[in-house]
Protein backbone atom coordinates (compact mmCIF):
# COMPACT_ATOMS: atom_id res chain seq x y z
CA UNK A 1 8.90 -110.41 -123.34
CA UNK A 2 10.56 -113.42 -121.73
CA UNK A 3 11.49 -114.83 -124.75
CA UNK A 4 12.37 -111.84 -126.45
CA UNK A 5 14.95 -111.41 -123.81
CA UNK A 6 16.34 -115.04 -124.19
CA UNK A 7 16.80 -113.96 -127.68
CA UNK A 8 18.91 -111.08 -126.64
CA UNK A 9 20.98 -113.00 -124.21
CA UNK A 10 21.60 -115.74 -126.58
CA UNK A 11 22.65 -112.80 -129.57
CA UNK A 12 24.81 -111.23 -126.63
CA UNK A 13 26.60 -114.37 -126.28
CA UNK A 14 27.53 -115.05 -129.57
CA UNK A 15 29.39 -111.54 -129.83
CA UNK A 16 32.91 -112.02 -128.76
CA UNK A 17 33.61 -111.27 -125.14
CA UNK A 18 34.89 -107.80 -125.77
CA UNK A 19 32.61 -106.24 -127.56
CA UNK A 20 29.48 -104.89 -126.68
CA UNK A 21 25.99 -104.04 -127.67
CA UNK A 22 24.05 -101.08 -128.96
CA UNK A 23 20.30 -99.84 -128.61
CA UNK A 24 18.12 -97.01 -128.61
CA UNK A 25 16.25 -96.45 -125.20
CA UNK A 26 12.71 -96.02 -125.94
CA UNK A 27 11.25 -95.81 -122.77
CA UNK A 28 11.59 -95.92 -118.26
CA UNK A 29 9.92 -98.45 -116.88
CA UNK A 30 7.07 -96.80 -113.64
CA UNK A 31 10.22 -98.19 -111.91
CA UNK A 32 13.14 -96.19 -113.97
CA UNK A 33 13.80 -99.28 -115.56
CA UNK A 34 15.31 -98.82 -118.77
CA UNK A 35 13.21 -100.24 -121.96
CA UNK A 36 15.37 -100.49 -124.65
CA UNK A 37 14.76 -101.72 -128.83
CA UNK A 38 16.71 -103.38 -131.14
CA UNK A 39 15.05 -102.44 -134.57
CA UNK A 40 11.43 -103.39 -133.92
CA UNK A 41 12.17 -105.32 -130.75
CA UNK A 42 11.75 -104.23 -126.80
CA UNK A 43 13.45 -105.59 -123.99
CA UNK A 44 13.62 -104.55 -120.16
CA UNK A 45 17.56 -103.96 -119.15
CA UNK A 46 16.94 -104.38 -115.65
CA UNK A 47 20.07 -102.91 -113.83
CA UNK A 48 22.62 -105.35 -113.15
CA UNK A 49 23.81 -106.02 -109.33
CA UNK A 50 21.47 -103.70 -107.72
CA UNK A 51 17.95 -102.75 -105.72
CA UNK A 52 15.82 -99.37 -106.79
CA UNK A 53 13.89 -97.84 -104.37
CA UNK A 54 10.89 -98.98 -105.74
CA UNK A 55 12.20 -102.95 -105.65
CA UNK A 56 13.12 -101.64 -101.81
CA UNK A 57 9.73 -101.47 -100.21
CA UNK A 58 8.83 -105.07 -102.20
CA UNK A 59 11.72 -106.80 -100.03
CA UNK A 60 10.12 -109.47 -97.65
CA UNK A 61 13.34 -108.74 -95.17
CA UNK A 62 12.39 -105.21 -94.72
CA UNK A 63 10.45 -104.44 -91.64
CA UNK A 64 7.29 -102.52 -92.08
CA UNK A 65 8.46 -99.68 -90.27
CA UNK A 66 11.59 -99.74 -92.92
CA UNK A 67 9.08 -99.67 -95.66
CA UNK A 68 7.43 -96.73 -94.41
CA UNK A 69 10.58 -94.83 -94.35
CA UNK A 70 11.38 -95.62 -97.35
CA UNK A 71 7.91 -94.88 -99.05
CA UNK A 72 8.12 -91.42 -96.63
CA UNK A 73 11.46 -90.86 -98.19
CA UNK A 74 10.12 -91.21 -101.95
CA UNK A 75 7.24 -89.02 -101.04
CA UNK A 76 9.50 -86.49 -99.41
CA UNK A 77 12.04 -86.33 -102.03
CA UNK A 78 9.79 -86.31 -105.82
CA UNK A 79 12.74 -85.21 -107.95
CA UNK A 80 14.63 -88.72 -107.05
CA UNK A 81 11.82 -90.10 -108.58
CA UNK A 82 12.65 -88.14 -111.57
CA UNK A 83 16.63 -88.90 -111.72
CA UNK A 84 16.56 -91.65 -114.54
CA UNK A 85 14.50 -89.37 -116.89
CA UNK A 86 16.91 -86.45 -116.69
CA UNK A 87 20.34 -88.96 -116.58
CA UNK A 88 19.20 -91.01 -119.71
CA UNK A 89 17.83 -89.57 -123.05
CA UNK A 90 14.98 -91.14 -124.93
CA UNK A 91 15.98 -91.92 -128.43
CA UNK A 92 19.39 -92.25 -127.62
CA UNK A 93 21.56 -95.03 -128.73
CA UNK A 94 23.42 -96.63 -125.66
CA UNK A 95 25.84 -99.92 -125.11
CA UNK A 96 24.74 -102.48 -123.12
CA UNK A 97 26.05 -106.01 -121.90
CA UNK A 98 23.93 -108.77 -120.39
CA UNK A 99 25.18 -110.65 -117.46
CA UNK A 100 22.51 -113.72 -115.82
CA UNK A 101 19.60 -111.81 -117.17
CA UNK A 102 20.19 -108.30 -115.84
CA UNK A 103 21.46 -105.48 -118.03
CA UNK A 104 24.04 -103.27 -117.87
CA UNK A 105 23.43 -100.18 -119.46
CA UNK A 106 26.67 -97.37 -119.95
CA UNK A 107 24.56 -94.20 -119.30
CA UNK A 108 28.04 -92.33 -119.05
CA UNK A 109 30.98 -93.31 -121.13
CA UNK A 110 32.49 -96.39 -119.08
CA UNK A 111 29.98 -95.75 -115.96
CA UNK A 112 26.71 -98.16 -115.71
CA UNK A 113 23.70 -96.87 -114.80
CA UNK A 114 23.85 -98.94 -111.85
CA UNK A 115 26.86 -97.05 -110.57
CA UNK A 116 25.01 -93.87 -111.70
CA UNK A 117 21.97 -94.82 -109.48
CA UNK A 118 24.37 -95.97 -106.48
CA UNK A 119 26.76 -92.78 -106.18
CA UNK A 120 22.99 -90.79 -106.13
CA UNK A 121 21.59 -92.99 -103.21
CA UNK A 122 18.86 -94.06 -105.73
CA UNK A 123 19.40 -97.46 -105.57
CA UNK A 124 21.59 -100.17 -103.43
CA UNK A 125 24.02 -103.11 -104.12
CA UNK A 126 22.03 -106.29 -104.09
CA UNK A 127 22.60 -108.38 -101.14
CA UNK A 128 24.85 -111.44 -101.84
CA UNK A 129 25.98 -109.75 -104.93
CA UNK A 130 28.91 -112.19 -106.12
CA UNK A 131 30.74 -110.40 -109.13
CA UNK A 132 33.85 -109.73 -108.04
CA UNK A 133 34.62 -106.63 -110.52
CA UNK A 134 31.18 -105.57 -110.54
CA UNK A 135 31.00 -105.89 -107.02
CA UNK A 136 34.35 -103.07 -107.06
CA UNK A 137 32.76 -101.03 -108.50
CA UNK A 138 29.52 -100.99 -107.21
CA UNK A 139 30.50 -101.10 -103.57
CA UNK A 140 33.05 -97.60 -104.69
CA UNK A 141 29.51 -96.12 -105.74
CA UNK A 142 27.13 -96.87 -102.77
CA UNK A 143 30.25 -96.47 -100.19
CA UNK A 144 30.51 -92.23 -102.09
CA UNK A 145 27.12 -92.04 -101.79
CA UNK A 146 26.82 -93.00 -97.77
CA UNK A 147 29.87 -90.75 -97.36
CA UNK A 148 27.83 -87.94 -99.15
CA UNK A 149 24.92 -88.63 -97.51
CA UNK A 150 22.72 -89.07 -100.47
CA UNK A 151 19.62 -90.24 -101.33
CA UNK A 152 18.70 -92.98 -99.11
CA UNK A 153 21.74 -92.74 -97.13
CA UNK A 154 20.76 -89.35 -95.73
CA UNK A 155 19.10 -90.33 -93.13
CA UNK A 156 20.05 -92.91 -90.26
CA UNK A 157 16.88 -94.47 -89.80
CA UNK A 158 17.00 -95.53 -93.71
CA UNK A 159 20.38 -96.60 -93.44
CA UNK A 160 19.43 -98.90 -90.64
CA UNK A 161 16.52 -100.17 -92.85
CA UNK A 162 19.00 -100.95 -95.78
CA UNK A 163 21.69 -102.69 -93.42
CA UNK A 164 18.95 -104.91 -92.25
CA UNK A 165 19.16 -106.43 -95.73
CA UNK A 166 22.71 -106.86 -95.19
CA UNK A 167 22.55 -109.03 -92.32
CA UNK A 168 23.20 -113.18 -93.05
């Protein structure tokens, strides 16, 4: 899989800088990952810039009692966990850019699923996350989502969980 993907990346490169490229999504990931295929090949575009709620509770900096919440939270809120199956369409072609191995997948015209995920609560900027335009637009997403108060963001306890990632 591995090298598949270095095979991608290195195709992705070659493409001028503009233009982008196009797959069918066969498949979510247990995680909501995207699995996407290039004629008879598979790859995992792992969303680019951010955490899911699943790669949440495996985050040494979280305290146990932060886990828990968040685990409580999945368990309380079952249709979240559904979110990626009714937002993307198996089958259906979508563009896609890699940027140092992550994927970023346009679910919605010029909106990555990353964003997608972030606006919902469903997911969080990565800590340390560098990319200055990315980071725009990523930070717009997670920053509606807290003011909405949704997903993870509805409840304080969470949201002190998630800043605890935050600190330096």
């Amino acid at each position: 899989m591995r090298y598949l993907f270095s095979i991608i990346l290195y195709i992705s490169t070659i493409h001028a800088q503009d233009s982008m490229n196009l797959a069918f999504l066969s498949a979510l990931s247990k995680e909501a990952t995207p699995i996407l295929r290039i004629e008879n090949s598979f790859f995992e575009c792992t969303p680019y810039g951010i955490l899911t709620l699943s790669e949440l509770v495996l985050r040494k900096e979280l305290s146990l009692s932060c886990k828990k919440e968040l685990e409580l939270y999945k368990r309380q809120h079952p249709h979240d966990l559904r979110f990626s199956y009714k937002h993307l369409k198996i089958e259906q072609k979508y563009h896609f850019d890699i940027i140092k191995n992550e994927c970023i997948l346009y679910s919605s015209g010029q909106v990555s699923y990353s964003e997608v995920l972030l606006k919902n609560g469903l997911a969080i900027m990565r800590p340390q996350f560098r990319d200055d335009i990315w980071r725009y637009r990523h930070k717009k997403a997670q920053d509606f989502a807290k003011i909405e108060k949704k997903g993870v963001w509805e409840n304080n306890i969470v949201n002190i969980c998630i800043t605890e990632l935050y600190k330096d």
